[in-house]
C-alpha atoms as a PDB file:
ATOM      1  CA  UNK A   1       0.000   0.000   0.000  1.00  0.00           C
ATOM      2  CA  UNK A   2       1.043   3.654  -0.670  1.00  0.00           C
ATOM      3  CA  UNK A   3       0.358   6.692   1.775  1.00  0.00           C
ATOM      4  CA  UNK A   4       0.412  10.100  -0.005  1.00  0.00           C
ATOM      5  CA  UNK A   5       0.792  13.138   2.391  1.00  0.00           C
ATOM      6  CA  UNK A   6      -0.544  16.433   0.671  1.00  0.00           C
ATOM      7  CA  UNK A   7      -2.872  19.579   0.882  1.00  0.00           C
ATOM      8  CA  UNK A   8      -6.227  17.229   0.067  1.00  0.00           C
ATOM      9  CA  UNK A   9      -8.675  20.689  -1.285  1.00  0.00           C
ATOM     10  CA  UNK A  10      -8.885  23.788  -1.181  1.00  0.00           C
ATOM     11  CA  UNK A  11     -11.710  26.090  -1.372  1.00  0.00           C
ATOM     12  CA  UNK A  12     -13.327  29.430  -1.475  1.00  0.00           C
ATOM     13  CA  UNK A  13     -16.921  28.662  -1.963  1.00  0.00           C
ATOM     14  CA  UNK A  14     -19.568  30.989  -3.063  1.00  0.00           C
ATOM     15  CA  UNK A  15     -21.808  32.633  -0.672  1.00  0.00           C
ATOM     16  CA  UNK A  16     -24.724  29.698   0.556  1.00  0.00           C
ATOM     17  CA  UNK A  17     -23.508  27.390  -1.893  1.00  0.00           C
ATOM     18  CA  UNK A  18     -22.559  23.412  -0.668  1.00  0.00           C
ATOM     19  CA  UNK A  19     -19.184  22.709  -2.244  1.00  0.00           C
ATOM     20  CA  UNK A  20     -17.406  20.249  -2.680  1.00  0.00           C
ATOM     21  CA  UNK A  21     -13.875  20.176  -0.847  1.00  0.00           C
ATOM     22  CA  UNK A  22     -12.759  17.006  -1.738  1.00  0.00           C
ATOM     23  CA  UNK A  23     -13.326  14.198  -3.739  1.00  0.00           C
ATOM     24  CA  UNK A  24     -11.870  10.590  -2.361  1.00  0.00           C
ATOM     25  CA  UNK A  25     -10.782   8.510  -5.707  1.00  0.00           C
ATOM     26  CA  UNK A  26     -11.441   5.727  -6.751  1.00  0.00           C
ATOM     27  CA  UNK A  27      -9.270   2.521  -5.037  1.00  0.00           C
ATOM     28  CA  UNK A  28      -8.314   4.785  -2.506  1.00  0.00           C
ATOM     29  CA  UNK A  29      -8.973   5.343   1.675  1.00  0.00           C
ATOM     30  CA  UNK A  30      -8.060   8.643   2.812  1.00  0.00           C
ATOM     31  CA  UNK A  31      -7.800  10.154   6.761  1.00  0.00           C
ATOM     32  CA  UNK A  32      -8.443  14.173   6.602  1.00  0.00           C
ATOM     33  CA  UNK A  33      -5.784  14.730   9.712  1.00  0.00           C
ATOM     34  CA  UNK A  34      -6.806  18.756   9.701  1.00  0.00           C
ATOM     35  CA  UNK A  35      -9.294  21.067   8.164  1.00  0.00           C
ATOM     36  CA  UNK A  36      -8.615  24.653   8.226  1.00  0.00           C
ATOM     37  CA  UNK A  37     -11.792  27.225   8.400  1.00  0.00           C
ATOM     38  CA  UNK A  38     -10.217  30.844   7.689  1.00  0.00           C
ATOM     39  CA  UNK A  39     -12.755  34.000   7.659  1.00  0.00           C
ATOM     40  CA  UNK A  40     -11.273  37.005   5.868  1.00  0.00           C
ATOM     41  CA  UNK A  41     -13.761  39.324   6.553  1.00  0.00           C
ATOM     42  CA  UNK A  42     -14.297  42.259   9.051  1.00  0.00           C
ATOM     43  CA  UNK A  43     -17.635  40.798   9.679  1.00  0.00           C
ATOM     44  CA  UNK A  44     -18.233  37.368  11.467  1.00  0.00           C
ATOM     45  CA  UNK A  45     -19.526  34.435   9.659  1.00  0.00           C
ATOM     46  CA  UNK A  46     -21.390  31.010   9.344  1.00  0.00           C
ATOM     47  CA  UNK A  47     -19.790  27.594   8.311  1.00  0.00           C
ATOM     48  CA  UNK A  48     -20.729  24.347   7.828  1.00  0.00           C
ATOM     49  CA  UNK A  49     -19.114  20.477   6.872  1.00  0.00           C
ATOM     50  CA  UNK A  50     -20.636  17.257   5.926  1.00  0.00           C
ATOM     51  CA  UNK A  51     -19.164  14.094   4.427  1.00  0.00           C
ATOM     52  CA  UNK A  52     -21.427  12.384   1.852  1.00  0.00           C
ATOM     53  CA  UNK A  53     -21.106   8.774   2.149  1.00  0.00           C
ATOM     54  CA  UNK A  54     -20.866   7.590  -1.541  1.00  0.00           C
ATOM     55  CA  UNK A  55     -21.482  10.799  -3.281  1.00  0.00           C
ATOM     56  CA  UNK A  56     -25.406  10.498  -2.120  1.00  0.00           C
ATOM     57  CA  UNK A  57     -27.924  13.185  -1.797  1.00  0.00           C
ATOM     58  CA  UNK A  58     -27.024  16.048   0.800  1.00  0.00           C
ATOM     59  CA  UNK A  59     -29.191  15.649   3.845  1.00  0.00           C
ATOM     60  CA  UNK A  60     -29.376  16.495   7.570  1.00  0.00           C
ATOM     61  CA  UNK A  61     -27.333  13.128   8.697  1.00  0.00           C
ATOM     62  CA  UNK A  62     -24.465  14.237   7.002  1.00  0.00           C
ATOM     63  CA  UNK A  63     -23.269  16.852   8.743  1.00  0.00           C
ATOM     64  CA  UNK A  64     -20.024  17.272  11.028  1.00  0.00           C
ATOM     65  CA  UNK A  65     -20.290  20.881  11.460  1.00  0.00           C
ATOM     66  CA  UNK A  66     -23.436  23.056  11.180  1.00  0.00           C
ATOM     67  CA  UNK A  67     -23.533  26.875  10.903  1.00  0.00           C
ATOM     68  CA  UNK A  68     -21.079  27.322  13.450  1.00  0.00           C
ATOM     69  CA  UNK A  69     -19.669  30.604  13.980  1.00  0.00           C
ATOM     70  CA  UNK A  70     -16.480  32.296  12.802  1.00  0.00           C
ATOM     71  CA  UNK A  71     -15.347  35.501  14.220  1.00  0.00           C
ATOM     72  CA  UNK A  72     -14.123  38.651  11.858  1.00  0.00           C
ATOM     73  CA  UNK A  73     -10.430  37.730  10.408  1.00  0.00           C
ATOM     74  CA  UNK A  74      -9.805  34.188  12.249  1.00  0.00           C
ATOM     75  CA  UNK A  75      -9.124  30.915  11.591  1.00  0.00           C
ATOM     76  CA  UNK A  76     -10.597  27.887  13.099  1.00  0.00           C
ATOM     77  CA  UNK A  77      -8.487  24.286  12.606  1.00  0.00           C
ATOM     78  CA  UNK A  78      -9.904  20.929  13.106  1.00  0.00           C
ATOM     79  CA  UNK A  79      -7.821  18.302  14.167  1.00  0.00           C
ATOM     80  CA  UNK A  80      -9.979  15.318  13.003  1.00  0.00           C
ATOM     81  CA  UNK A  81      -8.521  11.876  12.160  1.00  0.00           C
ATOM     82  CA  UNK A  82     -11.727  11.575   9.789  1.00  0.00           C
ATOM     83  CA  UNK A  83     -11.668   8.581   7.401  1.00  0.00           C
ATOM     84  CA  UNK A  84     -12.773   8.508   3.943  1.00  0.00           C
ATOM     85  CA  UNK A  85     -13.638   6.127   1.329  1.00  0.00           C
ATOM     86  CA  UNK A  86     -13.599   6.102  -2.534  1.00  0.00           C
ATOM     87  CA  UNK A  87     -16.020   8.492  -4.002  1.00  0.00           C
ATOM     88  CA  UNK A  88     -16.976   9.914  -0.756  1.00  0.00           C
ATOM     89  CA  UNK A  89     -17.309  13.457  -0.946  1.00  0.00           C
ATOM     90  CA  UNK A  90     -16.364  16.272   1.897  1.00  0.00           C
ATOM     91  CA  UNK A  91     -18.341  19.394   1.316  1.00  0.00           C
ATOM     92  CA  UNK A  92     -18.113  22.664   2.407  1.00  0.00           C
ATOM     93  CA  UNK A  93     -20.763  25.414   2.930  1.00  0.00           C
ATOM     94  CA  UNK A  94     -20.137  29.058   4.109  1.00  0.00           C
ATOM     95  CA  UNK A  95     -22.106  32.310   4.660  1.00  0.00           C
ATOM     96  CA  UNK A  96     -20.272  34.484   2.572  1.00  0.00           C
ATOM     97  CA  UNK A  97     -18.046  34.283   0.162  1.00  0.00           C
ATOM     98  CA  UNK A  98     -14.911  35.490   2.222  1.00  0.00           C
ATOM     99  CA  UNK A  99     -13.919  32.315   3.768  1.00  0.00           C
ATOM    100  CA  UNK A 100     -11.711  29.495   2.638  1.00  0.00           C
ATOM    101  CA  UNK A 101     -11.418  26.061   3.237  1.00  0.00           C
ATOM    102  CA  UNK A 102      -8.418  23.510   3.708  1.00  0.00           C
ATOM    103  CA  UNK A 103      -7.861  19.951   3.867  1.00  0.00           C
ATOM    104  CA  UNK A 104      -4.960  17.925   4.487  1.00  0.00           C
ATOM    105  CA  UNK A 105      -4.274  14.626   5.257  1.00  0.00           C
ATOM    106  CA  UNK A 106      -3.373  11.076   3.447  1.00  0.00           C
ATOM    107  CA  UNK A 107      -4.104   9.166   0.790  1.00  0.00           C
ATOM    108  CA  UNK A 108      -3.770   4.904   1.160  1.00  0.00           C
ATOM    109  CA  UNK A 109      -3.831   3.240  -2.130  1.00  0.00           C
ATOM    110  CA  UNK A 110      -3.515  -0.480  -2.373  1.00  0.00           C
END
């Protein structure tokens, strides 16, 4: 098996619009060590992260995070240990379109 080390996605999503972070290919197990929330604006903000299991259908089950708050110009970082599978999808959702979002963590292939 191979384990790849890198920056996993990065996003700055349009305002209310689920996005999707990262994609888990195909023949491949990944574990998101750290997700980075960064707000850039002078004005606080809302946030949100979900995993869809097998690229399904958004709903309320899904998510990890749900319109927490960010604070004017700060950064939030998850330390998380989460574990994805192939075609799993981590998505990303955000008040306004002044944040950013960052995964890293590894990639197992067989």
């Amino acid at each position: 098996m191979a384990t790849t080390y890198s920056t996993l996605g990065q996003s700055n999503p349009s305002a209310a619009t689920p996005t999707t972070l990262y994609t888990c290919p195909a023949a491949t197990q990944t574990v998101i060590s750290s997700l980075v929330v960064c707000n850039q604006a002078a004005t606080s903000a809302t946030y949100r992260i979900a995993v869809r299991k097998n690229a399904a259908v958004l709903d309320a089950s899904m998510y990890q995070v749900y319109d927490a708050t960010i604070a004017a110009n700060t950064t939030v970082s998850y330390t998380l240990g989460m574990t994805v599978d192939a075609s799993d999808l981590v998505v990303v959702y955000a008040s306004t379109n002044t944040m950013s979002f960052t995964a890293f963590g590894s990639e197992i292939t067989a």
